[in-house]
C-alpha atoms as a PDB file:
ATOM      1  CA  UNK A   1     -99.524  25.645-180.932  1.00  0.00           C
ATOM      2  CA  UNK A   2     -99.915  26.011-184.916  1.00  0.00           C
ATOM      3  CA  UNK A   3     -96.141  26.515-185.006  1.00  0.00           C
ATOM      4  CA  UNK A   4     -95.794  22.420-183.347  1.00  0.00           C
ATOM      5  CA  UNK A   5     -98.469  21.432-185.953  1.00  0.00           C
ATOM      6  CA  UNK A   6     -96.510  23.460-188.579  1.00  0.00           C
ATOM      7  CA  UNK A   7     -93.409  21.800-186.999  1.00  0.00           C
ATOM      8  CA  UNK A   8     -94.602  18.380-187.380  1.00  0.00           C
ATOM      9  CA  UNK A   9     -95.745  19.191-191.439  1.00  0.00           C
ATOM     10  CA  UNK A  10     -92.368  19.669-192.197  1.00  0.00           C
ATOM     11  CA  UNK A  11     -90.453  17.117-190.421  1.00  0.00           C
ATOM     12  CA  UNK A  12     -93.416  14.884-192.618  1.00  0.00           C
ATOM     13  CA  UNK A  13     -92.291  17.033-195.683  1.00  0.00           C
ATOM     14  CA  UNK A  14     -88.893  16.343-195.469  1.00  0.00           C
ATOM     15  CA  UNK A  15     -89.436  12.478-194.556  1.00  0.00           C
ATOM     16  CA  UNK A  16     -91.198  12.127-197.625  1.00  0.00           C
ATOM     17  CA  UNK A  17     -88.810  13.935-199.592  1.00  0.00           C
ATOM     18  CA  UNK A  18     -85.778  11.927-198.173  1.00  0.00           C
ATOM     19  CA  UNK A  19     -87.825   8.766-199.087  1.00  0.00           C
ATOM     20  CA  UNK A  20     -88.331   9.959-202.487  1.00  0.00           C
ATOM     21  CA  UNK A  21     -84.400  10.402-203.166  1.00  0.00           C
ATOM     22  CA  UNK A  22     -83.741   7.219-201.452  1.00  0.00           C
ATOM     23  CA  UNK A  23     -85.668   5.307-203.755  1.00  0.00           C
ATOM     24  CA  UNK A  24     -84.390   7.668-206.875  1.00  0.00           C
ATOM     25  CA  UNK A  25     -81.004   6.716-205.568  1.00  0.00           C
ATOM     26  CA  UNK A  26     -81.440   3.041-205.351  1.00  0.00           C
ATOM     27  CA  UNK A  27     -83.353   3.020-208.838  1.00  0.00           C
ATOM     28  CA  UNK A  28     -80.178   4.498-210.404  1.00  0.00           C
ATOM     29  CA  UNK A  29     -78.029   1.984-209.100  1.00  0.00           C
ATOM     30  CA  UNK A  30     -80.379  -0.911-210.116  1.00  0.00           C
ATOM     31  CA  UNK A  31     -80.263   0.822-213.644  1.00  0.00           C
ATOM     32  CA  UNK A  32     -76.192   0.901-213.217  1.00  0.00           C
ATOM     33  CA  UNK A  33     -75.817  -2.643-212.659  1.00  0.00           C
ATOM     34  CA  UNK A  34     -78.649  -4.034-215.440  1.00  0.00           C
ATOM     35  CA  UNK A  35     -76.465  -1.926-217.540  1.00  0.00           C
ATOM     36  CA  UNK A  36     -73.010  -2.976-216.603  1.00  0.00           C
ATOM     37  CA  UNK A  37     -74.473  -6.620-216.825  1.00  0.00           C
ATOM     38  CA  UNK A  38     -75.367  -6.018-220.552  1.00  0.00           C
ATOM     39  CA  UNK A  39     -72.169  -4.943-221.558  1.00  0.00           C
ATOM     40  CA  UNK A  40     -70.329  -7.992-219.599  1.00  0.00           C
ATOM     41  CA  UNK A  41     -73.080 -10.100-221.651  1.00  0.00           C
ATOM     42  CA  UNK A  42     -70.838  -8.924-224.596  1.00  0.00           C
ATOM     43  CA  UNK A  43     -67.355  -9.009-223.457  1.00  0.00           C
ATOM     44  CA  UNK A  44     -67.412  -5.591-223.047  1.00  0.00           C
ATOM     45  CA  UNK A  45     -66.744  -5.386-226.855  1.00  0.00           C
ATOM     46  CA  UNK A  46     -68.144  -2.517-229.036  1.00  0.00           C
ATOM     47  CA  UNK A  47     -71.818  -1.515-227.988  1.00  0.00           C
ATOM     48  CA  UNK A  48     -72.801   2.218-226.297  1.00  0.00           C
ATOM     49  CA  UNK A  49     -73.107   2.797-222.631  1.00  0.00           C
ATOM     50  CA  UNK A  50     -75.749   5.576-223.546  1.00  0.00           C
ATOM     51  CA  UNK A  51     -77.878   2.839-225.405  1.00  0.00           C
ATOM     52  CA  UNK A  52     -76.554  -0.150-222.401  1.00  0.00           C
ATOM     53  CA  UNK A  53     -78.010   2.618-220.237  1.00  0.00           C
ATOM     54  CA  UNK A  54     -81.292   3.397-221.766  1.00  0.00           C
ATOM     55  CA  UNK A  55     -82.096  -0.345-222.288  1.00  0.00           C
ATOM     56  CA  UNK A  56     -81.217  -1.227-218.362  1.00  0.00           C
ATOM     57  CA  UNK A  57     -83.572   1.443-217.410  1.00  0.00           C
ATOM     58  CA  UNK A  58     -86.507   0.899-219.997  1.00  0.00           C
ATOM     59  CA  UNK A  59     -85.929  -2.978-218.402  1.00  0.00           C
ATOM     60  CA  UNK A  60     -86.015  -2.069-215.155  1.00  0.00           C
ATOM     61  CA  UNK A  61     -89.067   0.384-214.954  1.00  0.00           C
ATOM     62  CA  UNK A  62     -91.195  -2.413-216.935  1.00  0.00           C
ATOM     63  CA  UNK A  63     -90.229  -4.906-214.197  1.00  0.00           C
ATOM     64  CA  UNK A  64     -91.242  -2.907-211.597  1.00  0.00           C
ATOM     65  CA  UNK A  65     -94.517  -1.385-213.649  1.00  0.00           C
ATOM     66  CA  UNK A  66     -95.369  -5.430-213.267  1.00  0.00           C
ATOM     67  CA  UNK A  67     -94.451  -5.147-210.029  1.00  0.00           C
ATOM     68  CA  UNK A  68     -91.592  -7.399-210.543  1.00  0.00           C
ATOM     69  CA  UNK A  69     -89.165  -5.522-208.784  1.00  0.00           C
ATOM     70  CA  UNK A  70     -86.006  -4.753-210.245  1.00  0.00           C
ATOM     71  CA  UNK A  71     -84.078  -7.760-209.330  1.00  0.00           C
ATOM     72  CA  UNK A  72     -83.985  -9.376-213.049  1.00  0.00           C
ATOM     73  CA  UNK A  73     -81.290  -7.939-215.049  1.00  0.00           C
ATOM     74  CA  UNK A  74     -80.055  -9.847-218.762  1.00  0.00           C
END
């Protein structure tokens, strides 16, 4: 009987850790298009994708720190 219990743990385990990689997943690609957006904003002239990058995320965990979401992207 422990071994169900046991069985039922890990399917739990894994559901949780396929949620968490979902949502890394889907944070990623939020970050990918706030980025993208700011280097349209400029033409896609000059700038650094490592710094477009780093912005888009710093935006995008703020937004959803004030449980924004991560729909607003400049």
């Amino acid at each position: 009987m422990s071994h169900t219990v046991h069985g039922a743990k890990g399917l739990h385990k894994q559901s949780a850790i396929d949620h968490k990689a979902a949502e890394h997943h889907q944070h990623r690609e939020h970050v990918a298009v706030a980025a993208y957006f700011r280097a349209e904003h400029r033409g896609f002239n000059g700038g650094d994708i490592v710094a477009d990058w780093l912005a888009a995320e710093a935006e995008i965990d703020a937004a959803l720190k004030k449980g924004e979401g991560a729909t607003h992207y400049s």
